[in-house]
PDB file of N, CA and C in Angstrom:
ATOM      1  N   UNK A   1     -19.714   7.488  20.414  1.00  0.00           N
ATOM      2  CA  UNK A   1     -18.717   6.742  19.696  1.00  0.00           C
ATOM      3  C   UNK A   1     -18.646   5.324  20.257  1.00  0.00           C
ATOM      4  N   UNK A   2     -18.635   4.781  19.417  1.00  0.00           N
ATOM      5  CA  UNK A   2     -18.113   3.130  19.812  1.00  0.00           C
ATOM      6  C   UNK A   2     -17.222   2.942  19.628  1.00  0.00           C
ATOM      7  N   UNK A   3     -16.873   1.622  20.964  1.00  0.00           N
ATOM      8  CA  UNK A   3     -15.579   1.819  21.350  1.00  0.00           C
ATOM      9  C   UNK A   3     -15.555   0.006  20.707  1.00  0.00           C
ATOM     10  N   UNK A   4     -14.193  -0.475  20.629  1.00  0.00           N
ATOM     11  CA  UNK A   4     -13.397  -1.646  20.718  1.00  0.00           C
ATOM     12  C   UNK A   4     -13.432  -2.181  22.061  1.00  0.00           C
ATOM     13  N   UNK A   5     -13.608  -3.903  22.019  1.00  0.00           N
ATOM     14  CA  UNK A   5     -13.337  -4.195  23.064  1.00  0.00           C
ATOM     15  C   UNK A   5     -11.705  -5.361  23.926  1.00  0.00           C
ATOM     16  N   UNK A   6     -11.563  -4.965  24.645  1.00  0.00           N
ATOM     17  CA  UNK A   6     -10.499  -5.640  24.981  1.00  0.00           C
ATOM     18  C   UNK A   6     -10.321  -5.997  26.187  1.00  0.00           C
ATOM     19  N   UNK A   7      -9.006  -6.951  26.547  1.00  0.00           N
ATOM     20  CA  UNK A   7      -9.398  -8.078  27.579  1.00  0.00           C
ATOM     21  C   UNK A   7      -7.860  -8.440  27.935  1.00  0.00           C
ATOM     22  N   UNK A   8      -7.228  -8.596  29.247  1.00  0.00           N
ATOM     23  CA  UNK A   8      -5.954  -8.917  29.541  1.00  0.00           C
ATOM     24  C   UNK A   8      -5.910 -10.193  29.994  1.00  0.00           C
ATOM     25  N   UNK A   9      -7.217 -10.580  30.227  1.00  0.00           N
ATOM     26  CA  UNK A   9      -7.050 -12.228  30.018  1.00  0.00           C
ATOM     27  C   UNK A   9      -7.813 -12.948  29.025  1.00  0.00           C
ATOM     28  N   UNK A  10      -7.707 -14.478  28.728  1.00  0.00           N
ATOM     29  CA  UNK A  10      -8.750 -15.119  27.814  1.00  0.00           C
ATOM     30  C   UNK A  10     -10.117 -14.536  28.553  1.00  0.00           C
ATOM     31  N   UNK A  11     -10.864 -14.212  27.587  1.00  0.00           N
ATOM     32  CA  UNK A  11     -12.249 -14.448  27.502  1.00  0.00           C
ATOM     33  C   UNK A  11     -12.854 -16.258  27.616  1.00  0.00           C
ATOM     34  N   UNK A  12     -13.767 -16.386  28.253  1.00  0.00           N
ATOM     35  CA  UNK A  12     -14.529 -17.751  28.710  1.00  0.00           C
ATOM     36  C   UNK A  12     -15.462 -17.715  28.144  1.00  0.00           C
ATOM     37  N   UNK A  13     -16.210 -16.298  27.462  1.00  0.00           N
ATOM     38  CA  UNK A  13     -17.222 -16.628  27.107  1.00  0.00           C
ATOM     39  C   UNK A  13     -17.501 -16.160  25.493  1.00  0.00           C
ATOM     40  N   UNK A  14     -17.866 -16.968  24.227  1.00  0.00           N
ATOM     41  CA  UNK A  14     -17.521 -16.482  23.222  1.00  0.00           C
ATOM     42  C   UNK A  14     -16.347 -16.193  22.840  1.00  0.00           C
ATOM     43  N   UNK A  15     -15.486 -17.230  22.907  1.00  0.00           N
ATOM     44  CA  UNK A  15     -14.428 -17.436  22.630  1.00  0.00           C
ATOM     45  C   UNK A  15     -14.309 -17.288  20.946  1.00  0.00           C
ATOM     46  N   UNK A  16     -14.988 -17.907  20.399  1.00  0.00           N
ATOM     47  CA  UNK A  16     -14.473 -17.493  18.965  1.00  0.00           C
ATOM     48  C   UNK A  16     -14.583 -16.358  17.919  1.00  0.00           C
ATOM     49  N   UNK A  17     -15.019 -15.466  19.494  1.00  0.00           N
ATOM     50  CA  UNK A  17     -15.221 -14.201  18.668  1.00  0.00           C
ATOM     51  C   UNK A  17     -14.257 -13.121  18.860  1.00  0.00           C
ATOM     52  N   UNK A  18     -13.315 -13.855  20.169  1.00  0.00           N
ATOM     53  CA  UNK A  18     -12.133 -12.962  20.161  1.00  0.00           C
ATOM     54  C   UNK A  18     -10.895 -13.350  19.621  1.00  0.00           C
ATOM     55  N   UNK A  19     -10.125 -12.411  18.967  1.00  0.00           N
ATOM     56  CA  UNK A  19      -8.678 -12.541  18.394  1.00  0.00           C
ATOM     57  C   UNK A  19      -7.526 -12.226  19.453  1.00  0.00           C
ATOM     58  N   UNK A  20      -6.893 -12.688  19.284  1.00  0.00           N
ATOM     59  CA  UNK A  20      -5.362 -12.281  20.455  1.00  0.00           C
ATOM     60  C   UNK A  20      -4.057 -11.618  19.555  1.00  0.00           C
ATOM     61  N   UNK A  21      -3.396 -10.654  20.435  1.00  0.00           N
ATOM     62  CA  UNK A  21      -2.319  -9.985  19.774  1.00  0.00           C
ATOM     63  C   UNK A  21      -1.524  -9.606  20.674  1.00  0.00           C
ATOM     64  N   UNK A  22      -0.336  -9.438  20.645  1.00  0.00           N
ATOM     65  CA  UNK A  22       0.649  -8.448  21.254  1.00  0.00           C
ATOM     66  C   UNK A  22       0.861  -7.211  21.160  1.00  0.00           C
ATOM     67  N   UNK A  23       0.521  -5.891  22.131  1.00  0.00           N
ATOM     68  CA  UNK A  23       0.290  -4.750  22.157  1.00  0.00           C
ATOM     69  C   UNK A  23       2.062  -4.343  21.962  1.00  0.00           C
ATOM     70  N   UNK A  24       2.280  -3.280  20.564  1.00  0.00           N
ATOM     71  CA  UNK A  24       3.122  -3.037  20.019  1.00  0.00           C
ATOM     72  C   UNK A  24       3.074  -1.294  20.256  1.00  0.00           C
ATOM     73  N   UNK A  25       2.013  -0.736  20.103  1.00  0.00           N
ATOM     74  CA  UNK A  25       2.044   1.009  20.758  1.00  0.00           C
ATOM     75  C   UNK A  25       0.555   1.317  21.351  1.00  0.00           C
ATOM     76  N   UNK A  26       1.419   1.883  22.550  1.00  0.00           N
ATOM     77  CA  UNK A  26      -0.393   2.807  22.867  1.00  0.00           C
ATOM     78  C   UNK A  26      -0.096   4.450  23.116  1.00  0.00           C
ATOM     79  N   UNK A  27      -1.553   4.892  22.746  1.00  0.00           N
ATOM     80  CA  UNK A  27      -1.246   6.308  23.120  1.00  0.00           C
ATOM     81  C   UNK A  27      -2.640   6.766  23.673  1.00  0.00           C
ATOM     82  N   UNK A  28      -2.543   8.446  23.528  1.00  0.00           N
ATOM     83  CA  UNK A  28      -3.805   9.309  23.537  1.00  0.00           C
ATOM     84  C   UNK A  28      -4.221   9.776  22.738  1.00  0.00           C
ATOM     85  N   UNK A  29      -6.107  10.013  22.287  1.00  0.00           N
ATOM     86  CA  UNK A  29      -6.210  10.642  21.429  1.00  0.00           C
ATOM     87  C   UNK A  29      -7.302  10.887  21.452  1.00  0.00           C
ATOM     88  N   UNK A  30      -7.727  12.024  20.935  1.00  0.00           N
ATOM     89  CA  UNK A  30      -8.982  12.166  20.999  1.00  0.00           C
ATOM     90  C   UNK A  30      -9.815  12.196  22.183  1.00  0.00           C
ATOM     91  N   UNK A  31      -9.161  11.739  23.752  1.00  0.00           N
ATOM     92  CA  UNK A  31     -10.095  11.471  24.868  1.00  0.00           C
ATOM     93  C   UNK A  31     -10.228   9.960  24.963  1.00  0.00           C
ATOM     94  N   UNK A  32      -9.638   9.483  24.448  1.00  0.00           N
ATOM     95  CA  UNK A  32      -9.233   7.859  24.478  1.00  0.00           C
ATOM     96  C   UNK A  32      -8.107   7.372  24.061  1.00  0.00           C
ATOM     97  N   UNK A  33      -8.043   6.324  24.614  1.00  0.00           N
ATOM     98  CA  UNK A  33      -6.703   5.295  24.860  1.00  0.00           C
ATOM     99  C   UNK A  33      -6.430   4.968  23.543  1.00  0.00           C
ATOM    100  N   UNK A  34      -6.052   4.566  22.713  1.00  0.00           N
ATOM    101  CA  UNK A  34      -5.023   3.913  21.945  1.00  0.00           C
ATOM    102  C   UNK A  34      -4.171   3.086  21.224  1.00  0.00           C
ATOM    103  N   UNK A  35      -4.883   1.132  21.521  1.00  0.00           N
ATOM    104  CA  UNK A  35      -3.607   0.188  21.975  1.00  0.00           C
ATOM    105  C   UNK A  35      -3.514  -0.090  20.034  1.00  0.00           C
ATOM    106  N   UNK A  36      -2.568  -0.187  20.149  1.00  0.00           N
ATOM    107  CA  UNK A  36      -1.969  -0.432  18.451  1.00  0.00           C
ATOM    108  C   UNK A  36      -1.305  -2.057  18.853  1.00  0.00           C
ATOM    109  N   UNK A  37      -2.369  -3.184  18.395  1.00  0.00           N
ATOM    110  CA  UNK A  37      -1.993  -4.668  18.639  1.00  0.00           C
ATOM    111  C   UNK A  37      -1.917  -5.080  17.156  1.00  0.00           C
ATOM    112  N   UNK A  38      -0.240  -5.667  16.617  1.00  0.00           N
ATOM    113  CA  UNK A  38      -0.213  -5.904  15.716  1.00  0.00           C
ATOM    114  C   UNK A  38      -0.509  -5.360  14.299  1.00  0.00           C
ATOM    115  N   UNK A  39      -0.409  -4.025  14.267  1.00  0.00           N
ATOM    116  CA  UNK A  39      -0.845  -3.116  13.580  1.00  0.00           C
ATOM    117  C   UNK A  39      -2.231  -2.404  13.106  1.00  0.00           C
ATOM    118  N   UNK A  40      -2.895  -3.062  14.090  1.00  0.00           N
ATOM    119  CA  UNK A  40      -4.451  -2.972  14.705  1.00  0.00           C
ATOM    120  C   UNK A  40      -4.850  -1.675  15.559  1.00  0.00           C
ATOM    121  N   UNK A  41      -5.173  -0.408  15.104  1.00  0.00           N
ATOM    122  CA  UNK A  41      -5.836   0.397  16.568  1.00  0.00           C
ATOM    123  C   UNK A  41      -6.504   0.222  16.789  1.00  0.00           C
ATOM    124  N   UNK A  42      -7.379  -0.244  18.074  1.00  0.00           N
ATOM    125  CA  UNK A  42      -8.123  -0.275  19.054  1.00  0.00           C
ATOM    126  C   UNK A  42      -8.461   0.873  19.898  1.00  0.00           C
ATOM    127  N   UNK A  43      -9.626   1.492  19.914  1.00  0.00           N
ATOM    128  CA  UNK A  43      -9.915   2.571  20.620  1.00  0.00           C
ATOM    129  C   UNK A  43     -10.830   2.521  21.671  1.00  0.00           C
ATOM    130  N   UNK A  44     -10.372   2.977  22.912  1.00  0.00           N
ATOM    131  CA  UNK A  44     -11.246   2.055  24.193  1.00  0.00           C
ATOM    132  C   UNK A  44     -11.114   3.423  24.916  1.00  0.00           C
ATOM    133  N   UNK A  45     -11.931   3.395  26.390  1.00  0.00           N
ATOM    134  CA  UNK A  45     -11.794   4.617  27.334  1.00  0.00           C
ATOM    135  C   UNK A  45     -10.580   4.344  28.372  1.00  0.00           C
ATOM    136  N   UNK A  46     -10.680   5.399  29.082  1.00  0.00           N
ATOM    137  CA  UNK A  46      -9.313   5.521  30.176  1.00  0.00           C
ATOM    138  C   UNK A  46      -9.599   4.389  31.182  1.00  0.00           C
ATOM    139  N   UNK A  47     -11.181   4.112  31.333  1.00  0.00           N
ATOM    140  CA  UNK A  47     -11.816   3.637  32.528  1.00  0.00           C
ATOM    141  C   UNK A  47     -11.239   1.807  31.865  1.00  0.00           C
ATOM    142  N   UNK A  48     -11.585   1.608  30.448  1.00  0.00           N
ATOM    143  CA  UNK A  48     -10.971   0.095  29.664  1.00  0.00           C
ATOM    144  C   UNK A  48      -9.023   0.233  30.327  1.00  0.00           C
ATOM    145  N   UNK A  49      -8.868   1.040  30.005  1.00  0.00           N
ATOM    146  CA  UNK A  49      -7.141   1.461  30.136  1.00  0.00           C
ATOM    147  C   UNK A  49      -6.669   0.937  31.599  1.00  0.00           C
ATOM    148  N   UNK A  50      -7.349   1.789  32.811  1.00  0.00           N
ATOM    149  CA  UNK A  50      -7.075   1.077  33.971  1.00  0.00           C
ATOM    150  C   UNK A  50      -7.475  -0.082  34.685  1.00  0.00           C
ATOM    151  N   UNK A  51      -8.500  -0.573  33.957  1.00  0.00           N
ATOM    152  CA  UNK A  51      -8.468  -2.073  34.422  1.00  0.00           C
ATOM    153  C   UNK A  51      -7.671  -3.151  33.727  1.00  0.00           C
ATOM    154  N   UNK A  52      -7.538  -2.827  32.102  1.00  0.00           N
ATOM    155  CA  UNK A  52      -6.734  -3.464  31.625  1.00  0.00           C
ATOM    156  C   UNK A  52      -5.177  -3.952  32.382  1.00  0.00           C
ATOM    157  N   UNK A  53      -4.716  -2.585  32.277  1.00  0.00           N
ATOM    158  CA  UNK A  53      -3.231  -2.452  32.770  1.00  0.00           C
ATOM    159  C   UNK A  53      -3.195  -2.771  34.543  1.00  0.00           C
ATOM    160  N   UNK A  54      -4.057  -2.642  35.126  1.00  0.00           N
ATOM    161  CA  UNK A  54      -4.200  -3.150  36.343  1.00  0.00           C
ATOM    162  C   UNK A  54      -4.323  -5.010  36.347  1.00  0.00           C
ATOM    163  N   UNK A  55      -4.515  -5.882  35.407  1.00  0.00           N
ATOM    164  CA  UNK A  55      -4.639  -7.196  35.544  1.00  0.00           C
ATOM    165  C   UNK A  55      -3.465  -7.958  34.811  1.00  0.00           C
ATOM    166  N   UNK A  56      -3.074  -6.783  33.678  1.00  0.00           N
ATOM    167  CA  UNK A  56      -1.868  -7.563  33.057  1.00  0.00           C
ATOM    168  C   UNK A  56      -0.735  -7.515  34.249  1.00  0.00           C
ATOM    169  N   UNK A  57       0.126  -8.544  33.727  1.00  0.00           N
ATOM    170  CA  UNK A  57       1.347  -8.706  34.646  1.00  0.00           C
ATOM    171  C   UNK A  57       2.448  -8.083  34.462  1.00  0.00           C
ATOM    172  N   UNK A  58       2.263  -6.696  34.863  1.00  0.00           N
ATOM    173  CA  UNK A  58       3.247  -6.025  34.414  1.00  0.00           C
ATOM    174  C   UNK A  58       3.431  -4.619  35.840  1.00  0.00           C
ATOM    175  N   UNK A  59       4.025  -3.991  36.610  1.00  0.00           N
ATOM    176  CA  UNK A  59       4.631  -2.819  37.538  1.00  0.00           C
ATOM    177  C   UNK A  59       3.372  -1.723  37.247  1.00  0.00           C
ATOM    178  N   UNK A  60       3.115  -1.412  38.341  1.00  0.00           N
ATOM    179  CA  UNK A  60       1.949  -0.271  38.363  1.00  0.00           C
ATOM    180  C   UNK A  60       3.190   0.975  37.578  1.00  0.00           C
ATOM    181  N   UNK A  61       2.728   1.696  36.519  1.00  0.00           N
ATOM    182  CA  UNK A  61       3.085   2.588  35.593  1.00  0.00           C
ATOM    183  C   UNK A  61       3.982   2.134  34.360  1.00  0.00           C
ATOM    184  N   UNK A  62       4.315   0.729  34.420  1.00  0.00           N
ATOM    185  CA  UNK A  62       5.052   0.323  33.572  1.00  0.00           C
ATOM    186  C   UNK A  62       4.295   0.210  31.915  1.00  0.00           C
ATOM    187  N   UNK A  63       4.799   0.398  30.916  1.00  0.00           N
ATOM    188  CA  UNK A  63       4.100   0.408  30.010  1.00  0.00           C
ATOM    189  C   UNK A  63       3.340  -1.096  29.435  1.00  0.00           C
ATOM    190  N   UNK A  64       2.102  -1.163  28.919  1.00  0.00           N
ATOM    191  CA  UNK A  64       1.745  -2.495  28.579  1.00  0.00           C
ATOM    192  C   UNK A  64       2.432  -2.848  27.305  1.00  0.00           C
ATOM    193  N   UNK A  65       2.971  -2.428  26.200  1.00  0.00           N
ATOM    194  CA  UNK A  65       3.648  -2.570  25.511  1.00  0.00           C
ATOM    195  C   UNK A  65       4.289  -4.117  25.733  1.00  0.00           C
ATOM    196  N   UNK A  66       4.088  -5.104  24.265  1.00  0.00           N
ATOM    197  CA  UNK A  66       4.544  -6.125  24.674  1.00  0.00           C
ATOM    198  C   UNK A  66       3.898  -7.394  25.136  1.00  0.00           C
ATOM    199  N   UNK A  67       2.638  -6.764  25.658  1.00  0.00           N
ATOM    200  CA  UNK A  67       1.935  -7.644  26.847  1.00  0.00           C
ATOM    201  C   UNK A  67       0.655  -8.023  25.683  1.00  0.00           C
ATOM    202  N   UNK A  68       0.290  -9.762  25.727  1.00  0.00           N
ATOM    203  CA  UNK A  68      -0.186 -10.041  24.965  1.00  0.00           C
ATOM    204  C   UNK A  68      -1.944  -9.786  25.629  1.00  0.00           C
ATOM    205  N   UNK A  69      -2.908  -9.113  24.698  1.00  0.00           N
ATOM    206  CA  UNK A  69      -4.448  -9.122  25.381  1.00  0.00           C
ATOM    207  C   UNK A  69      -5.386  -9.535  23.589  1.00  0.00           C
ATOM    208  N   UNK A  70      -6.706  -9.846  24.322  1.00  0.00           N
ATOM    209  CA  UNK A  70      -7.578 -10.482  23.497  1.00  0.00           C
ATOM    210  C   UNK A  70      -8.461  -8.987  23.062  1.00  0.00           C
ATOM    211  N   UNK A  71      -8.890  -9.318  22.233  1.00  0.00           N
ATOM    212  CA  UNK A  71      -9.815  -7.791  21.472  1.00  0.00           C
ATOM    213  C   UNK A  71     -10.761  -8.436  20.634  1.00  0.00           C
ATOM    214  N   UNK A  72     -11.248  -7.262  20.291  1.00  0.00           N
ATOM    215  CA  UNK A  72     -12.753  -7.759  19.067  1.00  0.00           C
ATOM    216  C   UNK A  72     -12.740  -5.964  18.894  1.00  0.00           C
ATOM    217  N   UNK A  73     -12.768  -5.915  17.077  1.00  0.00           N
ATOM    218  CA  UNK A  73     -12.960  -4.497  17.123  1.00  0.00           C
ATOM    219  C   UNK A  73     -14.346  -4.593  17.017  1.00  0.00           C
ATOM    220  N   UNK A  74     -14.761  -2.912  17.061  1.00  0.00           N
ATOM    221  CA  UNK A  74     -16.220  -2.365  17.144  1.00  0.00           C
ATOM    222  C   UNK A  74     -16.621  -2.587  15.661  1.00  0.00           C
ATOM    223  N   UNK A  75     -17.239  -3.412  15.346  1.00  0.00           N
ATOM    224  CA  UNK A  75     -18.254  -3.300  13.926  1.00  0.00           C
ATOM    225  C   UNK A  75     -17.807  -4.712  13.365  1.00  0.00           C
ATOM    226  N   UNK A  76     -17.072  -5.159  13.669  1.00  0.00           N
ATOM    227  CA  UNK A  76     -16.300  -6.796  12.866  1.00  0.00           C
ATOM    228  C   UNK A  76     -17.281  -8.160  14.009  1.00  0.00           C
TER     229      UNK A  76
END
């Protein structure tokens, strides 16, 4: 399966190929993460999940919800 990609800071490289949003829900499913940005799902692994949420600025377990990150879905 291919996954979506995503990013808790700007991207530097190929910049105009990423879009930015504010993460509004995440969950589980399927064996992957979840992030619902702007009414967008994005489907990434656990391994995308903890580095993500490890760089945004936000309390180790706190939800990212809210927290603005850059994406590019899989196939666009």
């Amino acid at each position: 399966m291919a996954h979506d990609r995503i990013h808790a800071r700007e991207p530097t490289h190929h910049t105009a190929e990423w879009e930015t949003g504010t993460i509004t829900a995440v969950t589980e499913r399927d064996g992957h993460w979840v992030v619902t940005v702007d009414s967008i799902e994005l489907r990434t692994t656990f391994a995308i999940r903890d580095l993500v949420t490890r760089r945004l600025d936000i309390d180790p377990g706190e939800s990212p919800v809210g927290q603005q990150i850059w994406y590019k879905q899989h196939g666009r």
